[in-house]
PDB file of N, CA and C in Angstrom:
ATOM      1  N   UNK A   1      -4.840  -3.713  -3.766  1.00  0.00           N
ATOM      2  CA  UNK A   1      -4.233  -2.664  -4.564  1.00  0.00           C
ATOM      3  C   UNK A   1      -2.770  -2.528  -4.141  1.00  0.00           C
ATOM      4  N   UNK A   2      -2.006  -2.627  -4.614  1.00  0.00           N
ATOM      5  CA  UNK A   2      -0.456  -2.516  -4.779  1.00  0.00           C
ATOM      6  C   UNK A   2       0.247  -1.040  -4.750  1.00  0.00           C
ATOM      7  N   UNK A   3       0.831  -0.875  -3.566  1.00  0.00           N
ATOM      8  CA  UNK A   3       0.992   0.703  -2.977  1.00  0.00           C
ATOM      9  C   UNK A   3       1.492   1.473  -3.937  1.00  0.00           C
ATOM     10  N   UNK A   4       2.165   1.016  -5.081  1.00  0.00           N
ATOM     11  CA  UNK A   4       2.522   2.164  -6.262  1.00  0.00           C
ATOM     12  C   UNK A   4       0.815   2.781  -7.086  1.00  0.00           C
ATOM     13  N   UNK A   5      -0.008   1.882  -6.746  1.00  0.00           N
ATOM     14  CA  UNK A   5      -1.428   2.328  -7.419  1.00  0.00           C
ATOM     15  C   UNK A   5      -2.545   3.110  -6.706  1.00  0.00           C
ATOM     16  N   UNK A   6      -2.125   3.389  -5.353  1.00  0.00           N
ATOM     17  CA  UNK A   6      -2.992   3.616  -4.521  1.00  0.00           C
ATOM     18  C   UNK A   6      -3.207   4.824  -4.890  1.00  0.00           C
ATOM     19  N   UNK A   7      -4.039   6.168  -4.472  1.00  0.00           N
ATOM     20  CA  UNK A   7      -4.512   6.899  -5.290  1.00  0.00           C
ATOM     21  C   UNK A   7      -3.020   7.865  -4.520  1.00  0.00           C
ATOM     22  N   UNK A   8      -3.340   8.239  -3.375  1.00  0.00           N
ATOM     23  CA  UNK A   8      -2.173   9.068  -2.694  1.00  0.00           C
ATOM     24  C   UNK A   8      -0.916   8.852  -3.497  1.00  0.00           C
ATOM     25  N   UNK A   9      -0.581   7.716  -3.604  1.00  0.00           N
ATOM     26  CA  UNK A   9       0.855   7.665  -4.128  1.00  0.00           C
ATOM     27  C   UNK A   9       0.850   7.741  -5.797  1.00  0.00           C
ATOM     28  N   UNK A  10       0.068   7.890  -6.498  1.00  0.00           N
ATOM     29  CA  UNK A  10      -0.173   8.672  -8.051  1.00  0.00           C
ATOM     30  C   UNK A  10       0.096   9.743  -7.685  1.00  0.00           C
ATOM     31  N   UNK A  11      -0.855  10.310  -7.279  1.00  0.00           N
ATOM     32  CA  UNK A  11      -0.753  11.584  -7.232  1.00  0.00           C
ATOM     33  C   UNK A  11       0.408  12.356  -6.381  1.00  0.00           C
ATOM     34  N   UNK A  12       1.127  11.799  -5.822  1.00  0.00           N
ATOM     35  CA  UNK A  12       2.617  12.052  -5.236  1.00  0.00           C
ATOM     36  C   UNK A  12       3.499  12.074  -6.554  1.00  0.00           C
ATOM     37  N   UNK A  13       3.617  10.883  -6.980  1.00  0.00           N
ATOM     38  CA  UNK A  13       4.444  10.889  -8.446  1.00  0.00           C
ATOM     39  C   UNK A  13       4.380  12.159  -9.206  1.00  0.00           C
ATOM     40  N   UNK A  14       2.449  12.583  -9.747  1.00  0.00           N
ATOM     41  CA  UNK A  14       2.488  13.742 -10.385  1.00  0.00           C
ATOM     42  C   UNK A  14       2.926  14.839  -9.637  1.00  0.00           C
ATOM     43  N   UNK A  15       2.850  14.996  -8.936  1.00  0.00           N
ATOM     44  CA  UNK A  15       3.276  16.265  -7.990  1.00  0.00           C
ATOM     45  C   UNK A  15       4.723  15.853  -8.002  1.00  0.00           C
ATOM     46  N   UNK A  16       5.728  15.213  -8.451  1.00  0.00           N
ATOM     47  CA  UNK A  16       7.189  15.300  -8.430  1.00  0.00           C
ATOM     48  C   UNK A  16       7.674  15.466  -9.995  1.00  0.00           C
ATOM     49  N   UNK A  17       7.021  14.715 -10.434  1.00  0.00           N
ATOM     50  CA  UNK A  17       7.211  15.222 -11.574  1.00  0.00           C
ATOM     51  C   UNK A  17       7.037  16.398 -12.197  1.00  0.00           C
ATOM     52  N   UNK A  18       5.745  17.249 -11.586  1.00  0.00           N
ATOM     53  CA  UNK A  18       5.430  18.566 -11.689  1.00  0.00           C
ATOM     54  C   UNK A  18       6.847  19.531 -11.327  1.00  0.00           C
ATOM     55  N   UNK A  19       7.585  19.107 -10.133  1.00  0.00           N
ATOM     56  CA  UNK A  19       7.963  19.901  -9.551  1.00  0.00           C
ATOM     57  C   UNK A  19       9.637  19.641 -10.303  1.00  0.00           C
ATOM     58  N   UNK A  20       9.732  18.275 -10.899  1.00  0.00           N
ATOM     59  CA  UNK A  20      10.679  18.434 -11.780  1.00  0.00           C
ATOM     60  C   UNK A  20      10.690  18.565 -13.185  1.00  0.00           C
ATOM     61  N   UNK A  21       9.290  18.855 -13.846  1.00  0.00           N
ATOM     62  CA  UNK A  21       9.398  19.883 -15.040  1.00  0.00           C
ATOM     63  C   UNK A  21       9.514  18.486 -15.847  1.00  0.00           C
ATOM     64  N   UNK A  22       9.100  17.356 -15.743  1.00  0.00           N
ATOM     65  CA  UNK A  22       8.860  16.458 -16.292  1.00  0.00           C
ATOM     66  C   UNK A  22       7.779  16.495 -17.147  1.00  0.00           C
ATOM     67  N   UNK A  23       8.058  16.663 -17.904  1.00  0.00           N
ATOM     68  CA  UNK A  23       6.088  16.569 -18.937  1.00  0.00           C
ATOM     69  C   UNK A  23       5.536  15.057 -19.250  1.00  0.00           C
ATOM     70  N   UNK A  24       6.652  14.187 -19.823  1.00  0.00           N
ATOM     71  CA  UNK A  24       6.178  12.824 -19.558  1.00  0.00           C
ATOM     72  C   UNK A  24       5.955  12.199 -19.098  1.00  0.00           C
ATOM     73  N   UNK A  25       6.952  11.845 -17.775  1.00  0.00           N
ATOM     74  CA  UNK A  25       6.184  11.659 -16.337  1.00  0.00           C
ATOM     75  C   UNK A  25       4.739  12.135 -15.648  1.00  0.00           C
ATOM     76  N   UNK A  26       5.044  13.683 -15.620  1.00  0.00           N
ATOM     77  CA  UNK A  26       3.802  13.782 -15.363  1.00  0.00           C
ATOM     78  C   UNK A  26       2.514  13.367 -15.848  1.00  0.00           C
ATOM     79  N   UNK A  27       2.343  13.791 -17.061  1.00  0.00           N
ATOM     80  CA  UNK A  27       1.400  13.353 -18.679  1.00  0.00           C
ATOM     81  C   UNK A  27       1.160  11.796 -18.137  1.00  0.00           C
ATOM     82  N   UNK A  28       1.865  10.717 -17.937  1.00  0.00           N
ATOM     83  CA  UNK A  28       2.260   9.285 -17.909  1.00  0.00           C
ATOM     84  C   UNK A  28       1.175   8.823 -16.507  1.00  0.00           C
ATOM     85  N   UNK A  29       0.771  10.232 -15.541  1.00  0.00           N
ATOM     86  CA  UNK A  29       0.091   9.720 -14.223  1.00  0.00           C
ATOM     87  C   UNK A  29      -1.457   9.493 -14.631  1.00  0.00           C
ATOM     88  N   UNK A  30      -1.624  10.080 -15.762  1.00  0.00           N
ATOM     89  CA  UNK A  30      -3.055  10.867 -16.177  1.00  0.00           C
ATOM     90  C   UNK A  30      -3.413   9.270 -17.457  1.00  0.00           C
ATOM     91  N   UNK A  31      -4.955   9.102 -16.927  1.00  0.00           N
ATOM     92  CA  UNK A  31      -5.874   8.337 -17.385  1.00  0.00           C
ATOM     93  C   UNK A  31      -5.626   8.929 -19.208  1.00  0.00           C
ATOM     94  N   UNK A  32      -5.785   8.171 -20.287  1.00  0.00           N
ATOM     95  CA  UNK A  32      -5.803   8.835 -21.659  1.00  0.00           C
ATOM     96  C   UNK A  32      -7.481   9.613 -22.002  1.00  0.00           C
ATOM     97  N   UNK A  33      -9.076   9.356 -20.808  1.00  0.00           N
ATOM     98  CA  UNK A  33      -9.285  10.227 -21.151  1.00  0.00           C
ATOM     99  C   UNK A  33      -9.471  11.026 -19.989  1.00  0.00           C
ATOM    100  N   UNK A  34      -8.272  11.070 -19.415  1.00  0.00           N
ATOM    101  CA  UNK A  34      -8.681  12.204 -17.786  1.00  0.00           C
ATOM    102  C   UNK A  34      -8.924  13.841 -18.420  1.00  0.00           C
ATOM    103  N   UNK A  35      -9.810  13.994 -17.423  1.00  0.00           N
ATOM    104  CA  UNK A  35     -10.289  15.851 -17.672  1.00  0.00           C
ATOM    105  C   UNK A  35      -9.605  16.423 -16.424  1.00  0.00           C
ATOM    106  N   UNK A  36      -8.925  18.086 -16.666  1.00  0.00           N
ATOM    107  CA  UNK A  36      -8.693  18.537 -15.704  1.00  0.00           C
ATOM    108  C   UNK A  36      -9.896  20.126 -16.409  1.00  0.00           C
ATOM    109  N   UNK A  37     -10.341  20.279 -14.843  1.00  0.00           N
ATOM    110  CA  UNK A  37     -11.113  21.438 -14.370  1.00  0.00           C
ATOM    111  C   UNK A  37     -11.094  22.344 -13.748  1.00  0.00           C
ATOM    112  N   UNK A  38     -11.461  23.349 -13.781  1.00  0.00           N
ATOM    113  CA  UNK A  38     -11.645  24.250 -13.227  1.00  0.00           C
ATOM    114  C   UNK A  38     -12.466  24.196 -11.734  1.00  0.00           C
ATOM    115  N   UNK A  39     -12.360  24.128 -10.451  1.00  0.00           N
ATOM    116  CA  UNK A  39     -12.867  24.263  -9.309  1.00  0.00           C
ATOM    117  C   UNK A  39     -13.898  24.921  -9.600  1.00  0.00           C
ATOM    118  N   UNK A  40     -14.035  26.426 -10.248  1.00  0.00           N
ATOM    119  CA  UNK A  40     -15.138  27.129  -9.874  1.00  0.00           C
ATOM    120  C   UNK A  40     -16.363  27.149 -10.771  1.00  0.00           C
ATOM    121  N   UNK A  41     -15.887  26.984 -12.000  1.00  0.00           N
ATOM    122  CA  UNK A  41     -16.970  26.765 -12.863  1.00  0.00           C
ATOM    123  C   UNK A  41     -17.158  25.411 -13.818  1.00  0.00           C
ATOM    124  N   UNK A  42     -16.007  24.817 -12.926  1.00  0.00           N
ATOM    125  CA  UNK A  42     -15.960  23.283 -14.363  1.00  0.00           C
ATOM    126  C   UNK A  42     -15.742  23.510 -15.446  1.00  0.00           C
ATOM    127  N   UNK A  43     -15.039  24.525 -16.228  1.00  0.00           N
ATOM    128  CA  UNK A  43     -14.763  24.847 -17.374  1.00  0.00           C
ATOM    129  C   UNK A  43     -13.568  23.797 -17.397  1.00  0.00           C
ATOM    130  N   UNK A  44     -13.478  23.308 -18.838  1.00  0.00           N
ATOM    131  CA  UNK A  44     -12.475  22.253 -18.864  1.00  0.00           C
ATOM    132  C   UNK A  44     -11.465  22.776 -19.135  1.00  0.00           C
ATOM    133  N   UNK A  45      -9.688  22.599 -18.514  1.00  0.00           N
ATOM    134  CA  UNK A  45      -8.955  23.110 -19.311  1.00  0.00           C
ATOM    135  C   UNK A  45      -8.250  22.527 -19.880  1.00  0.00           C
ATOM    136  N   UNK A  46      -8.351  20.912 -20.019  1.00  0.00           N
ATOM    137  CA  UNK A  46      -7.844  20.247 -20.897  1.00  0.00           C
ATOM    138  C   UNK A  46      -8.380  18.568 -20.768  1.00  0.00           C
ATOM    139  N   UNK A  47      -8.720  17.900 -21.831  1.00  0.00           N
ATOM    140  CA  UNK A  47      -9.229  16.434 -22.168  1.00  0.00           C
ATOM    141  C   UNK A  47      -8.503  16.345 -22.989  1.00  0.00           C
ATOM    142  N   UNK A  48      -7.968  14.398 -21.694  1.00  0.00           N
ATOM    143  CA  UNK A  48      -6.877  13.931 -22.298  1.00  0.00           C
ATOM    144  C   UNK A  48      -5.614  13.995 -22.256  1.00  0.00           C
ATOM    145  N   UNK A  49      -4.917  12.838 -22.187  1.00  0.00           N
ATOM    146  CA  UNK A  49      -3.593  13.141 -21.932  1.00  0.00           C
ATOM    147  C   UNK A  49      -2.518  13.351 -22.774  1.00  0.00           C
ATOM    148  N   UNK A  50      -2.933  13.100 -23.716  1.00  0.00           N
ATOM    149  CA  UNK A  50      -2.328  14.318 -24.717  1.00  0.00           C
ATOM    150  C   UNK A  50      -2.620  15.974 -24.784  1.00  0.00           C
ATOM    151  N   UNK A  51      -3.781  16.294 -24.526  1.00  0.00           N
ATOM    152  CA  UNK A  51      -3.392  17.764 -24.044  1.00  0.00           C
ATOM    153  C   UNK A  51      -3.531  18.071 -22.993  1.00  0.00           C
ATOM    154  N   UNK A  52      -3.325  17.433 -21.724  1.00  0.00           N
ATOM    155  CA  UNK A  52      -2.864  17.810 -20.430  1.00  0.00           C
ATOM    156  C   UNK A  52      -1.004  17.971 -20.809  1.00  0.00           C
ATOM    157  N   UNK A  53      -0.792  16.974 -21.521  1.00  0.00           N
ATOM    158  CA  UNK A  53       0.975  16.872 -21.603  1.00  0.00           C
ATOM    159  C   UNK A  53       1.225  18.203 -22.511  1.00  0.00           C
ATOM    160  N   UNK A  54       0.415  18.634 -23.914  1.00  0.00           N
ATOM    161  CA  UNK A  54       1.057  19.583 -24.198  1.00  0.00           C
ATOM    162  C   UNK A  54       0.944  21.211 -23.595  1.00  0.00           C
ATOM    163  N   UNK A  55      -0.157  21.170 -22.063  1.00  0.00           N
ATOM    164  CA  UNK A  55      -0.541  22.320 -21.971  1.00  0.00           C
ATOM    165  C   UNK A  55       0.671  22.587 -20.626  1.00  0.00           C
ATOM    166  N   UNK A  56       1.036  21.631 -19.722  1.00  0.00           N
ATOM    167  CA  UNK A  56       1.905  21.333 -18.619  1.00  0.00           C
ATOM    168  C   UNK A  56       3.055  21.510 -19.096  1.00  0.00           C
ATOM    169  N   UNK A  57       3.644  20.743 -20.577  1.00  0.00           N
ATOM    170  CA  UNK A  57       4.776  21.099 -21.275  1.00  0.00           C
ATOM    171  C   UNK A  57       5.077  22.356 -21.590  1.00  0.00           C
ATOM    172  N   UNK A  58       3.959  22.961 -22.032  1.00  0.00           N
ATOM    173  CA  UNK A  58       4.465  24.266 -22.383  1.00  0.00           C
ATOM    174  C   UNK A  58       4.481  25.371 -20.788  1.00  0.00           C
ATOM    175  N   UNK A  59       3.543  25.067 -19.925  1.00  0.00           N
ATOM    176  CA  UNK A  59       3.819  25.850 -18.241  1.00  0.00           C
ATOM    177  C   UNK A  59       5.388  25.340 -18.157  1.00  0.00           C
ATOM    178  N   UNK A  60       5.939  24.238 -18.007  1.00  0.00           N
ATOM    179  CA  UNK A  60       7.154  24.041 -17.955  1.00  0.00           C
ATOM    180  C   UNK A  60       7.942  24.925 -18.526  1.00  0.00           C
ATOM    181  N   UNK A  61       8.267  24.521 -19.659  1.00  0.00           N
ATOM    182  CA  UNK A  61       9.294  25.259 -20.683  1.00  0.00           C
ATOM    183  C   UNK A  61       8.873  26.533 -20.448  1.00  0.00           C
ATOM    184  N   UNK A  62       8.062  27.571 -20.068  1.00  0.00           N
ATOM    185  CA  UNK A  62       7.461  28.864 -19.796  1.00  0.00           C
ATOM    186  C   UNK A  62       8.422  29.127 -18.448  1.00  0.00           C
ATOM    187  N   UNK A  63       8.257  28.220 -17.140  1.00  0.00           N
ATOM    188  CA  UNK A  63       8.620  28.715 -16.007  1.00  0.00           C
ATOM    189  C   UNK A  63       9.304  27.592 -15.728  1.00  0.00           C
ATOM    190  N   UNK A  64      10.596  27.966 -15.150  1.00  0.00           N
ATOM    191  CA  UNK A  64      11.305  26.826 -14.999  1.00  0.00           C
ATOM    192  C   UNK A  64      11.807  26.753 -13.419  1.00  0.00           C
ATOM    193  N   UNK A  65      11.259  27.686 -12.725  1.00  0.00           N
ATOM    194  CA  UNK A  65      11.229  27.566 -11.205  1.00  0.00           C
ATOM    195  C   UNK A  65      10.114  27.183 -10.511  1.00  0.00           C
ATOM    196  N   UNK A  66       9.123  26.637 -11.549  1.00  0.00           N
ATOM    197  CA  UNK A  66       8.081  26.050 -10.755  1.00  0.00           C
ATOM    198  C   UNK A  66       7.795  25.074 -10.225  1.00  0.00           C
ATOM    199  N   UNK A  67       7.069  25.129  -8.748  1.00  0.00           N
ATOM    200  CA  UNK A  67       7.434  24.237  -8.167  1.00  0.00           C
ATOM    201  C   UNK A  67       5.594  24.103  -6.997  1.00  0.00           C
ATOM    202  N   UNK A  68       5.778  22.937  -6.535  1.00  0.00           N
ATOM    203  CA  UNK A  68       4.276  22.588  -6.228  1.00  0.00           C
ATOM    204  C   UNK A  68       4.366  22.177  -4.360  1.00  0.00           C
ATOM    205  N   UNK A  69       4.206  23.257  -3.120  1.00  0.00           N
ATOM    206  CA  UNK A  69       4.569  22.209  -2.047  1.00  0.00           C
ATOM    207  C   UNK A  69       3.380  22.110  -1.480  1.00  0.00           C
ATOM    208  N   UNK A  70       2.708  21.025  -1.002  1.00  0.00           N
ATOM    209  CA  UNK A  70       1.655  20.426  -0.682  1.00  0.00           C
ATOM    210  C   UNK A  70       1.434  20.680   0.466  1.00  0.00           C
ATOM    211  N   UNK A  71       0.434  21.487   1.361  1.00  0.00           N
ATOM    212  CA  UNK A  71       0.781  21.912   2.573  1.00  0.00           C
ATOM    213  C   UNK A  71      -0.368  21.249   3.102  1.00  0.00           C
ATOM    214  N   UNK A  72      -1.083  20.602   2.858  1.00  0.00           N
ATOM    215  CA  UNK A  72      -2.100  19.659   3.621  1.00  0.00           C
ATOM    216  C   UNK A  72      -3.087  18.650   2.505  1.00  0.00           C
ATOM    217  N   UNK A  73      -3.145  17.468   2.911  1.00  0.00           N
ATOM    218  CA  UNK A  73      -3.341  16.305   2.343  1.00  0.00           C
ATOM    219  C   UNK A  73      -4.704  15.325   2.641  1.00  0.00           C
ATOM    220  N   UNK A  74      -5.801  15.237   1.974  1.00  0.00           N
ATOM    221  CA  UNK A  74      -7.028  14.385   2.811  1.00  0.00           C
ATOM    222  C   UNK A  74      -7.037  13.365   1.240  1.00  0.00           C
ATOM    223  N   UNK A  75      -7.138  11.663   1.570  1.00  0.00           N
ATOM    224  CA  UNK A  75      -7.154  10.841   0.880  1.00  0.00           C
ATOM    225  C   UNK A  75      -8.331  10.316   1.701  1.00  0.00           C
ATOM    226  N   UNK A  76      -9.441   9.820   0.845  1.00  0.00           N
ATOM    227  CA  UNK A  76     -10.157   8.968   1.039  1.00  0.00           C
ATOM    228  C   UNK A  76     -11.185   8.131  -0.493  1.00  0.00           C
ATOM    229  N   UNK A  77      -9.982   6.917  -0.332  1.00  0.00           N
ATOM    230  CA  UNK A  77     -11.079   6.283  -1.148  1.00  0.00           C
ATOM    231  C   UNK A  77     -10.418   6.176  -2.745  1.00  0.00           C
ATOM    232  N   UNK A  78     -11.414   6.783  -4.005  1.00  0.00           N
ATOM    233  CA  UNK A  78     -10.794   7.422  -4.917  1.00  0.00           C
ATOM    234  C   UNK A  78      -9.998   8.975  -4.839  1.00  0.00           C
ATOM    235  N   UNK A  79     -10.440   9.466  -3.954  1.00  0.00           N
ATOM    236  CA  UNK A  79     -10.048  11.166  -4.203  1.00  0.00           C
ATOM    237  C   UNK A  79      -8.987  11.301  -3.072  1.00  0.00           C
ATOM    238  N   UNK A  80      -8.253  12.449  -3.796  1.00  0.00           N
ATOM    239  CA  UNK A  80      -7.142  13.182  -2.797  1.00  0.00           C
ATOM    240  C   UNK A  80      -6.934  14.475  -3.472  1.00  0.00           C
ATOM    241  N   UNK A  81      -7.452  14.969  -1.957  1.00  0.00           N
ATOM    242  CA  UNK A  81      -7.554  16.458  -1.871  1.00  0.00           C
ATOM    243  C   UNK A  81      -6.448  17.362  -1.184  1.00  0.00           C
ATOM    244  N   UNK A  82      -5.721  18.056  -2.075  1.00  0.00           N
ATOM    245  CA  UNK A  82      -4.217  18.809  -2.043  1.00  0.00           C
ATOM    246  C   UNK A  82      -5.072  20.301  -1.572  1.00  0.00           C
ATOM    247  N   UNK A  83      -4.227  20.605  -0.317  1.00  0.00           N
ATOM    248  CA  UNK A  83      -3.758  22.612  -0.581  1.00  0.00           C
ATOM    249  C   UNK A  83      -2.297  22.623  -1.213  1.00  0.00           C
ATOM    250  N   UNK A  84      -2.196  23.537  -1.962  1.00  0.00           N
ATOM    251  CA  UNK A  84      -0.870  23.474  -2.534  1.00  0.00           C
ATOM    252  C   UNK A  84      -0.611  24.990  -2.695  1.00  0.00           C
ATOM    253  N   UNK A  85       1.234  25.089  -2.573  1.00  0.00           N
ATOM    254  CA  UNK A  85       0.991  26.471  -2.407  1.00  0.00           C
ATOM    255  C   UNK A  85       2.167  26.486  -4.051  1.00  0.00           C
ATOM    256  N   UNK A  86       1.804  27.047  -5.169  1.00  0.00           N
ATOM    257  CA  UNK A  86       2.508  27.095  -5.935  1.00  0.00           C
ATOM    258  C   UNK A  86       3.915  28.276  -6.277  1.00  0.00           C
ATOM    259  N   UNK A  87       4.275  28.218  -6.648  1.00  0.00           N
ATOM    260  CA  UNK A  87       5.638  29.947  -6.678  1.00  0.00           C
ATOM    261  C   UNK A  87       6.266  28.838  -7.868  1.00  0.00           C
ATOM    262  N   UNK A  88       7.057  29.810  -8.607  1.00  0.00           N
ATOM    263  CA  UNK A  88       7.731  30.064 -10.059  1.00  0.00           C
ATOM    264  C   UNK A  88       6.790  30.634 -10.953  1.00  0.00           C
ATOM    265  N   UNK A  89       6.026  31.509 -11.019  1.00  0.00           N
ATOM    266  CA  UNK A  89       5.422  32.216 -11.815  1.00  0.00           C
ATOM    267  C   UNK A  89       4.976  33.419 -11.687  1.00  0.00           C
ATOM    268  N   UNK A  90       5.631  33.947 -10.536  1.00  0.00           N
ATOM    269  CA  UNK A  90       5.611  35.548 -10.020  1.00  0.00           C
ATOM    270  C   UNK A  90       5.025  35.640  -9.040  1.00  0.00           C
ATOM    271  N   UNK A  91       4.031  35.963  -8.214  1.00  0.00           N
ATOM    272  CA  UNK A  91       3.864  36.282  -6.666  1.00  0.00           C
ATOM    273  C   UNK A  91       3.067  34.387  -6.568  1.00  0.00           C
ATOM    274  N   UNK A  92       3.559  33.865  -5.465  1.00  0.00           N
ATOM    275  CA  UNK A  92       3.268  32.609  -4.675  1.00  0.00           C
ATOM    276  C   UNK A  92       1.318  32.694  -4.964  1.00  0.00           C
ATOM    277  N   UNK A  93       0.313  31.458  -5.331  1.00  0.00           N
ATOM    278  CA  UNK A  93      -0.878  31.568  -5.322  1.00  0.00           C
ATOM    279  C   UNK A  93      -1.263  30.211  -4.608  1.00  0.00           C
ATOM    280  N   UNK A  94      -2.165  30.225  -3.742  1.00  0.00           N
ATOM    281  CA  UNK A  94      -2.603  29.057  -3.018  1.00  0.00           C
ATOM    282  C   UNK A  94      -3.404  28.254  -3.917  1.00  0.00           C
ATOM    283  N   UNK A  95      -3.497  26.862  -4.155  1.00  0.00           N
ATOM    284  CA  UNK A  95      -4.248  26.302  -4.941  1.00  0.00           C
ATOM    285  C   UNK A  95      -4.933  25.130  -3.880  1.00  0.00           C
ATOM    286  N   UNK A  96      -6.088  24.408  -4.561  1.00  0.00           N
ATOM    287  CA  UNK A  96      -6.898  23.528  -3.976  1.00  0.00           C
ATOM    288  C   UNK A  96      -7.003  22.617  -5.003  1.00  0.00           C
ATOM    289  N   UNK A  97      -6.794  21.306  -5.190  1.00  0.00           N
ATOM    290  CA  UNK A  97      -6.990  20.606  -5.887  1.00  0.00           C
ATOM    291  C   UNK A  97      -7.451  19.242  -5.610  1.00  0.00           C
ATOM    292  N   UNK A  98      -8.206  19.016  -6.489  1.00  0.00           N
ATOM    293  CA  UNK A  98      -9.325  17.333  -6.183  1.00  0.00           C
ATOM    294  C   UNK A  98      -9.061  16.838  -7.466  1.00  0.00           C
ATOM    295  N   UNK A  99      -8.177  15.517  -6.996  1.00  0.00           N
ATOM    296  CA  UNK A  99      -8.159  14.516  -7.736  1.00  0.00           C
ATOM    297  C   UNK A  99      -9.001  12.749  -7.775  1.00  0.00           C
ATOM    298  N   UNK A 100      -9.353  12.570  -8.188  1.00  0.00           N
ATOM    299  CA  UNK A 100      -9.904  11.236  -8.836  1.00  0.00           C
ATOM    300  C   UNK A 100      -9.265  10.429  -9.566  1.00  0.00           C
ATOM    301  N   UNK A 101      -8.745   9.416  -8.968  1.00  0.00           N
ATOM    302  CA  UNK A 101      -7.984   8.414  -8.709  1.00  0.00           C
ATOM    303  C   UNK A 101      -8.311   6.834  -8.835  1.00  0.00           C
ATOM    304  N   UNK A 102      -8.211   6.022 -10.323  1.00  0.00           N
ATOM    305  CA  UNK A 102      -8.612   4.646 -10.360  1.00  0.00           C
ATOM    306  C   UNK A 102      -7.689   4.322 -11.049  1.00  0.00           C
ATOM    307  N   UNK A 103      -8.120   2.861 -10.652  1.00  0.00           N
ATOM    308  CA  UNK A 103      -6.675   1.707 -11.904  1.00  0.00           C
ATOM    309  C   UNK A 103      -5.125   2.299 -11.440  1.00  0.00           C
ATOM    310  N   UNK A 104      -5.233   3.188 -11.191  1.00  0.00           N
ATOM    311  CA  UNK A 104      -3.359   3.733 -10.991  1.00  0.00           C
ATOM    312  C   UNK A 104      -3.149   4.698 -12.035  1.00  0.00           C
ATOM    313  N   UNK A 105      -4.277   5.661 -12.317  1.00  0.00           N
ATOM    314  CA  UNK A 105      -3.839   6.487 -13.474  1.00  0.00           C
ATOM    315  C   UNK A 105      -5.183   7.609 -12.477  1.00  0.00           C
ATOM    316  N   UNK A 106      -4.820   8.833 -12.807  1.00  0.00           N
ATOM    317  CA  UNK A 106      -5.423   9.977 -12.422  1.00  0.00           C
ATOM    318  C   UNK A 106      -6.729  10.374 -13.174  1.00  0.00           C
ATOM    319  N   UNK A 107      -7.713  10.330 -13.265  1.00  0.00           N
ATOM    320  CA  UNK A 107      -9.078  10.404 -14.162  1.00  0.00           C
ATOM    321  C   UNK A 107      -9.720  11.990 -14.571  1.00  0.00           C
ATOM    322  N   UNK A 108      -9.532  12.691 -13.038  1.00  0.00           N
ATOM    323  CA  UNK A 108     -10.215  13.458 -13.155  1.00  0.00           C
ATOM    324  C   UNK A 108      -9.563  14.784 -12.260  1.00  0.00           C
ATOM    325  N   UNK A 109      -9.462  15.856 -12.344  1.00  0.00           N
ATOM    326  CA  UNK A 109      -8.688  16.745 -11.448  1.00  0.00           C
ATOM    327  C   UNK A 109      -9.593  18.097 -11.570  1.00  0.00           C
ATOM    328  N   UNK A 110     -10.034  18.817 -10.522  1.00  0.00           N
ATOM    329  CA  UNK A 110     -10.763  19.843 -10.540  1.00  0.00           C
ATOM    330  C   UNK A 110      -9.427  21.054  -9.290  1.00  0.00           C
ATOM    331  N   UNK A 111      -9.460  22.017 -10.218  1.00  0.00           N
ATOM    332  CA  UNK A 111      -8.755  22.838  -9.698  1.00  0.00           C
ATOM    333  C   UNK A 111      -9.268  24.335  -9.317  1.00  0.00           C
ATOM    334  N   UNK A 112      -8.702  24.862  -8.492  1.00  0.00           N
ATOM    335  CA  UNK A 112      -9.066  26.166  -8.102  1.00  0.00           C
ATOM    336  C   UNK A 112      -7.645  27.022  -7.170  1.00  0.00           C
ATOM    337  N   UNK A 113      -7.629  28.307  -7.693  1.00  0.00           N
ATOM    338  CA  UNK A 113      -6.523  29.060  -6.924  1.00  0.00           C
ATOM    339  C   UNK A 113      -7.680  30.179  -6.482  1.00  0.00           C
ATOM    340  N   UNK A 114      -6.197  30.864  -5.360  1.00  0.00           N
ATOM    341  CA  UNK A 114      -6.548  31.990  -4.492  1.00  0.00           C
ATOM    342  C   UNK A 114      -5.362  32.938  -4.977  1.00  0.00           C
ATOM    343  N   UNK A 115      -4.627  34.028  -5.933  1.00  0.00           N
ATOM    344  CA  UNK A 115      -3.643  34.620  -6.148  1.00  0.00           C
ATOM    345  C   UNK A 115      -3.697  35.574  -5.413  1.00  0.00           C
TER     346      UNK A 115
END
């Protein structure tokens, strides 16, 4: 596997692109049919990378000080598991996020915050 594909370093990309308000870039890390989830109940909040891009596009254009810093990191395998502490959207909220990671495109992302 070729270190731009490895799962850690995808998911580095999306997380810069996140943090520079990139919607295509970001959108561009994500599998065409990746699901992102909800941590606590698996409720989906978006299939597909077309509406991961238009739901991230519009958090963008919404908040434009947002920003993603990764305060601890576990990769093994397919998955990499982020604490992330987010701020640009009014009081700072801790997030947890699990990603699933093949081919060099992001598949699957289950999320959960602490506000």
């Amino acid at each position: 596997m070729t270190e731009d594909r490895h799962p850690a370093a995808v998911v580095e990309r999306q997380v810069d692109a996140y943090n520079d308000g990139d919607t295509g870039a970001f959108a561009d890390c994500y599998g065409e049919d990746a699901v992102v989830a909800s941590l606590d109940d698996g409720e989906r909040l978006a299939v597909g990378r077309e509406q991961i891009e238009q739901r991230w596009g519009e958090l963008f254009d919404a908040h434009a000080d947002l920003h993603c810093e990764v305060t601890d990191e576990i990769a093994l395998g397919e998955f990499v598991a982020h604490r992330e502490r987010v701020t640009g959207m009014g009081e700072p909220a801790e997030a947890l996020a699990v990603y699933r990671v093949s081919d060099g495109a992001i598949r699957q992302v289950w999320l959960g915050y602490d506000e």
